[in-house]
C-alpha atoms as a PDB file:
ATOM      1  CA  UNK A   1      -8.465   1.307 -15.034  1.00  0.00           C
ATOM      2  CA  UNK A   2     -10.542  -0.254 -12.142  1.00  0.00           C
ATOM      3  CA  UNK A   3      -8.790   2.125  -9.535  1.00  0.00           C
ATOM      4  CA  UNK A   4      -8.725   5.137 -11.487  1.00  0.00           C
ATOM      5  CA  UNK A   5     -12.967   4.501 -11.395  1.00  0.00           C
ATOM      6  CA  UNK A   6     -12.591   4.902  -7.596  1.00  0.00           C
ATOM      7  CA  UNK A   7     -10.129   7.846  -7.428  1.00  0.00           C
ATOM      8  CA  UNK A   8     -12.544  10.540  -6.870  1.00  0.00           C
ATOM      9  CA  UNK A   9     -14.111   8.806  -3.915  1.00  0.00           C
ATOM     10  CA  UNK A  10     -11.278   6.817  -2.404  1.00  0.00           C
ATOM     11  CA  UNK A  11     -10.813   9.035   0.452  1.00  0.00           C
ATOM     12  CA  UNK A  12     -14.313   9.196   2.083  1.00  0.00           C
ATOM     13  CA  UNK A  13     -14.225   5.627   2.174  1.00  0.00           C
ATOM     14  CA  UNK A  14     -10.518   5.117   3.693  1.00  0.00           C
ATOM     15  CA  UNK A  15     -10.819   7.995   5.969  1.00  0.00           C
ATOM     16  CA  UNK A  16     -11.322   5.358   8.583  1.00  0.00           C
ATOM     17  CA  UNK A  17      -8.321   4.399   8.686  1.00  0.00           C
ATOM     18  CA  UNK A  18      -5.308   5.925  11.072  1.00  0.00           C
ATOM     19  CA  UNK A  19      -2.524   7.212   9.049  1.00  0.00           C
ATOM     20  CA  UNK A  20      -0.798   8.874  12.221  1.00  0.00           C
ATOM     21  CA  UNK A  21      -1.502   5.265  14.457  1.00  0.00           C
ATOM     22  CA  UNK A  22      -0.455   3.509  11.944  1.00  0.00           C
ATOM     23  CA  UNK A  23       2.956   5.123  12.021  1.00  0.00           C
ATOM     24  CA  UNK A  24       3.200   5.594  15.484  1.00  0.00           C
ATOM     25  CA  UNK A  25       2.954   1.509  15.934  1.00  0.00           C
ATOM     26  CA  UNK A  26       5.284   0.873  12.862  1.00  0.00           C
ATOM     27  CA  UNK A  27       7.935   3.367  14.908  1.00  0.00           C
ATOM     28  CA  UNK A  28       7.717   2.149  17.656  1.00  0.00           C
ATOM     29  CA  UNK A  29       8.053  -1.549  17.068  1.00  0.00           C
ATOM     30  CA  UNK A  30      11.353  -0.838  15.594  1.00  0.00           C
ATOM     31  CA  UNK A  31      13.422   1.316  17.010  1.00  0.00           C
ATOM     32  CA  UNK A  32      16.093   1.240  14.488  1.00  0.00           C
ATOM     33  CA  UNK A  33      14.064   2.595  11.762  1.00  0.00           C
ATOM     34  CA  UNK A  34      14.715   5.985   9.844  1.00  0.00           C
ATOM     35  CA  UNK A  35      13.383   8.994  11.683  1.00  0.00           C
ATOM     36  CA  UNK A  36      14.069  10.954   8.644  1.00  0.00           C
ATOM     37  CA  UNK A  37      15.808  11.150   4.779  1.00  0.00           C
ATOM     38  CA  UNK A  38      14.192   9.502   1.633  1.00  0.00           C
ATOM     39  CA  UNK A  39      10.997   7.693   1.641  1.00  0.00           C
ATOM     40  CA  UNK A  40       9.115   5.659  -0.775  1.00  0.00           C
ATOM     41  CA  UNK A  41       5.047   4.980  -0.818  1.00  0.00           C
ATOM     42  CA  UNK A  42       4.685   2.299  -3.233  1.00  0.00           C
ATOM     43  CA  UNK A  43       0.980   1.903  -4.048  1.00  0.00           C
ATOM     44  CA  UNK A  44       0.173   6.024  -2.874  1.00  0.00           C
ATOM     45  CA  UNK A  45      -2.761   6.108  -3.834  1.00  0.00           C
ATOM     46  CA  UNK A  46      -4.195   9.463  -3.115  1.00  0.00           C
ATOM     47  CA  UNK A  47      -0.844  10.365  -1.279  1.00  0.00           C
ATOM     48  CA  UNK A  48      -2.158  10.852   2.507  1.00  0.00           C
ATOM     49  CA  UNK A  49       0.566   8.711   3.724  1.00  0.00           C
ATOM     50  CA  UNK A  50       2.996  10.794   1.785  1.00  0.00           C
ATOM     51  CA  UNK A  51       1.745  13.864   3.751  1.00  0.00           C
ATOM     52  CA  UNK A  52       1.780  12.400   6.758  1.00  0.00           C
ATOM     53  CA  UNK A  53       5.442  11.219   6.328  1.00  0.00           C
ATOM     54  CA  UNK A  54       6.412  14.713   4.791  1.00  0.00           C
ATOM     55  CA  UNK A  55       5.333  16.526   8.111  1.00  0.00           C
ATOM     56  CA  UNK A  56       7.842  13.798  10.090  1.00  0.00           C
ATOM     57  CA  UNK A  57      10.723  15.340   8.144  1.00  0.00           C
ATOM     58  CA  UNK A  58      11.064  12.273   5.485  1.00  0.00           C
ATOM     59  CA  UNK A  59      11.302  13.794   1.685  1.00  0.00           C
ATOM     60  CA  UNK A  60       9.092  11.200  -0.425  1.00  0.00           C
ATOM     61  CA  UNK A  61       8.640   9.656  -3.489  1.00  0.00           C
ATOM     62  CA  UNK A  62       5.187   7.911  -4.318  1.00  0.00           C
ATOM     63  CA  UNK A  63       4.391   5.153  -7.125  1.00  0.00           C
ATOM     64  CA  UNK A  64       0.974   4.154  -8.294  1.00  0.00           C
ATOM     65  CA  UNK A  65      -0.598   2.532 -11.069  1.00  0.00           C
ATOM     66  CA  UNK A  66      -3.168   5.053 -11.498  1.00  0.00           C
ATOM     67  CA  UNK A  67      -2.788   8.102 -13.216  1.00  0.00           C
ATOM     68  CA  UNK A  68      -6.418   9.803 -11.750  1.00  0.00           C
ATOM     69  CA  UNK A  69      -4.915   8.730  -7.821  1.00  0.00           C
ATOM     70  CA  UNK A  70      -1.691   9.882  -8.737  1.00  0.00           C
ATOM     71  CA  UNK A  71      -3.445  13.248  -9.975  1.00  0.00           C
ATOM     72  CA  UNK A  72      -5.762  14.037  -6.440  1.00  0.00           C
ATOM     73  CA  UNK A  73      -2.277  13.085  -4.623  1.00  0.00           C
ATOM     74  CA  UNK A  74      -0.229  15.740  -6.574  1.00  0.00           C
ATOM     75  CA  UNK A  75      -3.076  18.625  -5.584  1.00  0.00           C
ATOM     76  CA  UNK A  76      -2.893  17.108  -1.510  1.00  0.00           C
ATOM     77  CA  UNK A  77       0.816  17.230  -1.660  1.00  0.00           C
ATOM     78  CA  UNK A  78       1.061  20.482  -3.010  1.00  0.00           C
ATOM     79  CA  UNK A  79      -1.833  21.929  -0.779  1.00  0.00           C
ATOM     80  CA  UNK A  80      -0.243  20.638   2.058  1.00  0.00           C
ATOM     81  CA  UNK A  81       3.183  22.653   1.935  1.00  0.00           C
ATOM     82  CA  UNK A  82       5.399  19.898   0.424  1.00  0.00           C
ATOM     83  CA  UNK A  83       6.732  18.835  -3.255  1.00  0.00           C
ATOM     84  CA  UNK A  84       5.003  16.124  -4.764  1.00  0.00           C
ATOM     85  CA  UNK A  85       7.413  13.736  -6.272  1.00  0.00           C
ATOM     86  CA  UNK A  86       5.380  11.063  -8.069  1.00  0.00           C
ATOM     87  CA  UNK A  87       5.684   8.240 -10.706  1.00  0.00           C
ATOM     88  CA  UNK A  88       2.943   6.094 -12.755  1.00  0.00           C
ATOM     89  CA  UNK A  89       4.304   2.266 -12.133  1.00  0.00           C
ATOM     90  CA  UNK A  90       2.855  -0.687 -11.533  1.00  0.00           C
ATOM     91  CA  UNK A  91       4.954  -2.559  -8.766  1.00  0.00           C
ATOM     92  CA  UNK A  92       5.975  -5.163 -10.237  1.00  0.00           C
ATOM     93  CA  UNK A  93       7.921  -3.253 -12.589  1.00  0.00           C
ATOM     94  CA  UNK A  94       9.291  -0.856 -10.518  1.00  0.00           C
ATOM     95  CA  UNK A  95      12.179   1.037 -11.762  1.00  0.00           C
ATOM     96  CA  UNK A  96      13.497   4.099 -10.313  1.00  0.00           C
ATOM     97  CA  UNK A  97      16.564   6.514 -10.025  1.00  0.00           C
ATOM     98  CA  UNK A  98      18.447   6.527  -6.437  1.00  0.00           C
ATOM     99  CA  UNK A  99      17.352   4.695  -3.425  1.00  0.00           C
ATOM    100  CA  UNK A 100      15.732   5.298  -0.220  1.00  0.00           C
ATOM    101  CA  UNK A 101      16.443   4.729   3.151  1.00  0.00           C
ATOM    102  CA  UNK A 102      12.570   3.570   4.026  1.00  0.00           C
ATOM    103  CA  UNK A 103       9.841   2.207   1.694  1.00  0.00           C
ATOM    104  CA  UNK A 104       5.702   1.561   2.705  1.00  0.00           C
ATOM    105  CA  UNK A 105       3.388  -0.302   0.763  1.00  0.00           C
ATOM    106  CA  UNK A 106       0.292   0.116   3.150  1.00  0.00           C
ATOM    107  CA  UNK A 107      -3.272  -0.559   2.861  1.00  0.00           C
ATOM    108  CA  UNK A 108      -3.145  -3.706   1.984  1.00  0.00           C
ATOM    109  CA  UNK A 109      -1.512  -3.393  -1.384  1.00  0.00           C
ATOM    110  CA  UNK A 110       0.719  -6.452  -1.668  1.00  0.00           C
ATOM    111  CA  UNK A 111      -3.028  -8.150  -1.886  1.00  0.00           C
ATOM    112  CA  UNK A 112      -4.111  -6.351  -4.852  1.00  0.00           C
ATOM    113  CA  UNK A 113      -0.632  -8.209  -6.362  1.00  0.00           C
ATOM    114  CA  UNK A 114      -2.865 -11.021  -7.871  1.00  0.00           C
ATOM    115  CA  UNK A 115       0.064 -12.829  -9.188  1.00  0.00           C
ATOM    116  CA  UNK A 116       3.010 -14.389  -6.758  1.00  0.00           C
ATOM    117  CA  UNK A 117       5.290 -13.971  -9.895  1.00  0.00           C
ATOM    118  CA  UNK A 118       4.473 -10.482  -9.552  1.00  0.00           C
ATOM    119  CA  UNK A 119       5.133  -9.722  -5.933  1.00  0.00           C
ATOM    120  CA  UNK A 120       8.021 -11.420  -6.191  1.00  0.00           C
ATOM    121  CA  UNK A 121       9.226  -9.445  -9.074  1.00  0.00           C
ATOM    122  CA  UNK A 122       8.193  -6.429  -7.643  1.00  0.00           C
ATOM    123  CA  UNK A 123       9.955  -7.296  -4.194  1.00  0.00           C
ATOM    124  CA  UNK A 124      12.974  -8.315  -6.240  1.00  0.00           C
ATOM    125  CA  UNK A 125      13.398  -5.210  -8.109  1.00  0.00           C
ATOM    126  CA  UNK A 126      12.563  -2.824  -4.830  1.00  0.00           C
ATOM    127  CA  UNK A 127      15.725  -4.299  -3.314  1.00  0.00           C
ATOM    128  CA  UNK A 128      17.559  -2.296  -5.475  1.00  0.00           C
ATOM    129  CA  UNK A 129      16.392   0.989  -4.309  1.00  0.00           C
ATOM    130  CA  UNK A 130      16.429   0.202  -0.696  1.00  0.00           C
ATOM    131  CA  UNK A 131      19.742   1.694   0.860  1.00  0.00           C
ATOM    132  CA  UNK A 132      22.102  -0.893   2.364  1.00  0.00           C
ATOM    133  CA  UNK A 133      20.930  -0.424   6.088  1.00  0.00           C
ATOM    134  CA  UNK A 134      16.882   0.478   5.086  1.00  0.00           C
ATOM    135  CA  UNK A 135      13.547  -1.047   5.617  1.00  0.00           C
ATOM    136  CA  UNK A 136      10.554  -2.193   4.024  1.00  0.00           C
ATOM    137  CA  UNK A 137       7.583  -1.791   5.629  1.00  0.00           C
ATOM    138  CA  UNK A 138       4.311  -3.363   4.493  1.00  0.00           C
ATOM    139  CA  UNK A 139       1.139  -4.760   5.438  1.00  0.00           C
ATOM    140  CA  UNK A 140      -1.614  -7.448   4.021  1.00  0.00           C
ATOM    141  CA  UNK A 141      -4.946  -9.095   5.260  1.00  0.00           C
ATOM    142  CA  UNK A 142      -5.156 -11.516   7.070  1.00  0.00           C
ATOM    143  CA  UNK A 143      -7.354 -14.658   6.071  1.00  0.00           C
ATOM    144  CA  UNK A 144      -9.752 -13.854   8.999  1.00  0.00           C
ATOM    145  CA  UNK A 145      -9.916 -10.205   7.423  1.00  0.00           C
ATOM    146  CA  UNK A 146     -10.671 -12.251   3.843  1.00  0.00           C
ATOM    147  CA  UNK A 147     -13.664 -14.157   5.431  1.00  0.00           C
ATOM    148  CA  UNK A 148     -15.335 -10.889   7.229  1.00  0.00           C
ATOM    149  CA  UNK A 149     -15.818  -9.055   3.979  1.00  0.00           C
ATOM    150  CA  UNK A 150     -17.934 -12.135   2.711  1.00  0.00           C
ATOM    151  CA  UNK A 151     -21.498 -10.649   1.484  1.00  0.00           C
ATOM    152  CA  UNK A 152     -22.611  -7.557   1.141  1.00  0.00           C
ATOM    153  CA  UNK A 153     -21.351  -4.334   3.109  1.00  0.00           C
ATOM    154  CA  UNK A 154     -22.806  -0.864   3.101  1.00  0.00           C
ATOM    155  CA  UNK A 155     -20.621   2.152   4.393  1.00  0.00           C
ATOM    156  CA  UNK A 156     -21.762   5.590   4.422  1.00  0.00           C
ATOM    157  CA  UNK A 157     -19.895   8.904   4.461  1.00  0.00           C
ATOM    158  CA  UNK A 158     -20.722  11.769   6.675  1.00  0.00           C
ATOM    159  CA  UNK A 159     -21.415  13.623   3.520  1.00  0.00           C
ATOM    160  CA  UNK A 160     -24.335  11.527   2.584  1.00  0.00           C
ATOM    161  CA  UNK A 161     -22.324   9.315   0.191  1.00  0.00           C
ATOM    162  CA  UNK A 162     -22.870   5.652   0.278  1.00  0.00           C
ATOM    163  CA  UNK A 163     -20.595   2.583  -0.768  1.00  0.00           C
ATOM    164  CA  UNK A 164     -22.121  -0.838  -1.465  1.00  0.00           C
ATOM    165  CA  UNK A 165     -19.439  -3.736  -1.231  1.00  0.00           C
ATOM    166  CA  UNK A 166     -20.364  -7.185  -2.130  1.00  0.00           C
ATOM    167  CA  UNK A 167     -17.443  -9.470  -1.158  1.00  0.00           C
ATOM    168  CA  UNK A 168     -16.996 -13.191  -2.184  1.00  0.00           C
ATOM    169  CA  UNK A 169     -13.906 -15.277  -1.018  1.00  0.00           C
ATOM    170  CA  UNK A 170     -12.411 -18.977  -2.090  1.00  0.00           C
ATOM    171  CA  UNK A 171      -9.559 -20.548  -2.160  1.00  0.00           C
ATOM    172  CA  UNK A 172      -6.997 -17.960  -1.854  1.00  0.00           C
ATOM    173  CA  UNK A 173      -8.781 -15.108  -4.318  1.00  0.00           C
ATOM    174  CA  UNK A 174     -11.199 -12.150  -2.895  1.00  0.00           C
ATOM    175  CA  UNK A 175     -13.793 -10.648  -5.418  1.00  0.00           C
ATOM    176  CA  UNK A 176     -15.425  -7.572  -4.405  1.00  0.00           C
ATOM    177  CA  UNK A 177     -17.910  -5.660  -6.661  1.00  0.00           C
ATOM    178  CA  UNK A 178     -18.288  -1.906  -5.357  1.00  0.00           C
ATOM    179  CA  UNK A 179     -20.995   0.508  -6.297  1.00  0.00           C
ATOM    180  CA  UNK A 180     -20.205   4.028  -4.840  1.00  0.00           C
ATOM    181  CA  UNK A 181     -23.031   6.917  -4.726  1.00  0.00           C
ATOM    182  CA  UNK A 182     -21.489   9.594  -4.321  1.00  0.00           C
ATOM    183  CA  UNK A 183     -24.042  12.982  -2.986  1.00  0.00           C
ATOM    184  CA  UNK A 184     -23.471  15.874  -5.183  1.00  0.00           C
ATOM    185  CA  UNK A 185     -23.982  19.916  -3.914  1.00  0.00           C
ATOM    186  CA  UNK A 186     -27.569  19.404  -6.126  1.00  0.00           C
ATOM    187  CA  UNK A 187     -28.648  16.647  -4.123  1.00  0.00           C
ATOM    188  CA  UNK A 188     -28.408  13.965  -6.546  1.00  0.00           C
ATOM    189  CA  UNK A 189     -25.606  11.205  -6.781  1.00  0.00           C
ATOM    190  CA  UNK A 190     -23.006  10.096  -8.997  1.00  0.00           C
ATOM    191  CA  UNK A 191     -22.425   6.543  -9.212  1.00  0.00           C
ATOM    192  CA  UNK A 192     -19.332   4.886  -9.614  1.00  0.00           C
ATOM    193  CA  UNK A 193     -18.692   0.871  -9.868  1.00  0.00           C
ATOM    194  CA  UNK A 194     -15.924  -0.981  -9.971  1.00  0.00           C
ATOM    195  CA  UNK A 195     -14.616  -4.645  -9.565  1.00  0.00           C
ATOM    196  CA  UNK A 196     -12.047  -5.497  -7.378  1.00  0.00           C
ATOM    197  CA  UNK A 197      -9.574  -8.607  -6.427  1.00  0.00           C
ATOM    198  CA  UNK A 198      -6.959  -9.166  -3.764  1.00  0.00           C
ATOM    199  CA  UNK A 199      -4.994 -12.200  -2.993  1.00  0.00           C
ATOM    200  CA  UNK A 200      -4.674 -14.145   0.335  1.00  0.00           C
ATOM    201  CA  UNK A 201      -0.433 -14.876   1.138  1.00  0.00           C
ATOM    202  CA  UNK A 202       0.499 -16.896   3.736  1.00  0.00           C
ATOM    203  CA  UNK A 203       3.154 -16.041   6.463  1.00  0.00           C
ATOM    204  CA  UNK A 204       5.524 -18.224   4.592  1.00  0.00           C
ATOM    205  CA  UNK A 205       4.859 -17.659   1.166  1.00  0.00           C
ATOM    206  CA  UNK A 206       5.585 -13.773   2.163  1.00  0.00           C
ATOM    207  CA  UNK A 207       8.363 -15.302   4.255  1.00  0.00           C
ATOM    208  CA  UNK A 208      10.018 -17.605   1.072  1.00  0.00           C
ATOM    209  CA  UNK A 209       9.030 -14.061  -1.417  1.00  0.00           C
ATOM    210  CA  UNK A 210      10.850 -11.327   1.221  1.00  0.00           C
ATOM    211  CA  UNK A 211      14.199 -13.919   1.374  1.00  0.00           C
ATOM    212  CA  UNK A 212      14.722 -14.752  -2.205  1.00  0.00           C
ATOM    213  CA  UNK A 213      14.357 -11.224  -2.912  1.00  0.00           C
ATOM    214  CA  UNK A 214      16.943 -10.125  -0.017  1.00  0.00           C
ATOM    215  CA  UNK A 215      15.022  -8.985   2.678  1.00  0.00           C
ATOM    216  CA  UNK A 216      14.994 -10.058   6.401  1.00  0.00           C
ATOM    217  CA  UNK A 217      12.234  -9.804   8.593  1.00  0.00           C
ATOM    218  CA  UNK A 218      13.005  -7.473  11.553  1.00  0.00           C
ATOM    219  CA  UNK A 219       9.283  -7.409  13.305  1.00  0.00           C
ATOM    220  CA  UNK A 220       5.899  -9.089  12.025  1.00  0.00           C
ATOM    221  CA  UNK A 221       2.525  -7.878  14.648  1.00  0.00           C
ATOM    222  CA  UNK A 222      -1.513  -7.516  14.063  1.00  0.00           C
ATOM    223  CA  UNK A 223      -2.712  -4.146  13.974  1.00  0.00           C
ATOM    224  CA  UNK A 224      -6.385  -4.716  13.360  1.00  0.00           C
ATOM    225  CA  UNK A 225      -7.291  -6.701  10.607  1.00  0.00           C
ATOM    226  CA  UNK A 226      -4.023  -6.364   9.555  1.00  0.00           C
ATOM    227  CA  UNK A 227      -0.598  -8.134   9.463  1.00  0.00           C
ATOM    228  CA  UNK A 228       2.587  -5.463   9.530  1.00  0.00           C
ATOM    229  CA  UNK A 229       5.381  -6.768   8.174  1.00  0.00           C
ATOM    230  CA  UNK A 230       8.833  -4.235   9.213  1.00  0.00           C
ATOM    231  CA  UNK A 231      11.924  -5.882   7.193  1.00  0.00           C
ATOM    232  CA  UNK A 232      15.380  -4.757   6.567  1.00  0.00           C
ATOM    233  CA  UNK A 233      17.491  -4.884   3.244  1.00  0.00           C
ATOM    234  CA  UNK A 234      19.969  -7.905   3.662  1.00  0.00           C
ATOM    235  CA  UNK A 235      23.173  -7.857   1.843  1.00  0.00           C
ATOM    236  CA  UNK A 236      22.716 -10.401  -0.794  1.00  0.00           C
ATOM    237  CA  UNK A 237      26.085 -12.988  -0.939  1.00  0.00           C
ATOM    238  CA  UNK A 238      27.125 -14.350  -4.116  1.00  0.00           C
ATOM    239  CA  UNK A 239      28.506 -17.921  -4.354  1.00  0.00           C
ATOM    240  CA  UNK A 240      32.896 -17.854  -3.962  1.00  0.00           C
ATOM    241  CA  UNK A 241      34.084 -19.376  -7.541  1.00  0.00           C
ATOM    242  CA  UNK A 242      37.030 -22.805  -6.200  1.00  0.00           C
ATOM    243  CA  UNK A 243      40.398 -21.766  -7.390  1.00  0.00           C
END
């Protein structure tokens, strides 16, 4: 799998980004969300956001596509103090037991959907395991965020490793091919490459997606190069049958 190629190294090159900020904004641009009970991570990755939310007092649940992610997130779970709770899915076919009263799908995950059948199917289907009363919480790019990864990027790790990222972007697809050195204790490097899509979606394709599927948008706000998106499970209505 193209993520599973990346698994080892995913963390030195996301470590950038604020797990605990993130939260903190998401919290407190909704007062009415969850401060505790059952959480899901859908795309966990490695399972740092799963941590984070563990220490809050939420008991979590992760889903991932990748078995190698889902494998370094099991060891961080468990090092950190907490039971790791995990399940090999790709979104859009999302099936679980139970429901949750809070679900993330951070990092940009709803871009690496490439499909709009398949984000809607995958919202669709999460509906059912949101409690009546919980959120969804996700977040995508935004187009600006598309056109600033154009050309080629280098990003090195404080441990000598080095990731070349050479983006392209048109129409409403993202390519991004991604050689990673990574430095090893003998002083040589292990290289790792990978290609890489995401999508672009509008505000009102998300908009059109998150309604037909049940949800209702409670808050939308930039953080960065992001868009959060903080919606609440609707109660669906069917149609009243005459006589």
């Amino acid at each position: 799998m193209k993520y599973d190629s990346l698994a080892s190294v995913y963390d030195s090159f996301t470590d950038g980004f604020d797990y605990d900020k993130y939260l903190d904004s998401v919290f407190a641009n909704c007062e009415s969300l969850p401060k505790s009970g059952l959480a899901l991570d859908c795309g966990s990755g490695t399972g740092t956001l799963i941590c984070k939310l563990s220490r809050r007092g939420f008991n979590c649940t992760g889903v991932d596509m990748s078995p190698e992610m889902l494998n370094i997130a099991r060891e961080k779970i468990e090092s950190a103090g907490f039971e790791p709770h995990l399940v090999c899915q790709e979104l859009q076919d999302i099936d679980l037991y139970g429901a949750y009263h809070i679900a993330f799908c951070s990092l940009d995950t709803v871009n690496h959907i490439l499909y709009k059948r398949d984000v809607k199917s995958f919202f669709k289907k999460l509906y059912n395991f949101i409690e009546p009363g919980g959120y969804f919480i996700f977040d995508v790019k935004t187009s600006a965020a598309f056109k600033k990864t154009v050309g080629m990027q280098t990003f090195e790790h404080e441990d000598g490793s080095v990731a070349l990222i050479e983006g392209s972007f048109s129409s409403n697809t993202a390519y991004y091919s991604i050689s990673v050195f990574e430095a090893q204790e003998s002083g040589l490097f292990q290289k790792y490459e990978s290609e890489i899509e995401e999508r672009f979606y509008s505000v009102d394709e998300l908009k059109t997606i998150l309604s037909a599927a049940g949800f209702v948008v409670a808050k939308r706000y930039n953080m960065g190069t992001r868009q959060i998106w903080i919606t609440a499970r609707g109660e669906k209505t069917g149609k009243k049958k005459n006589g």
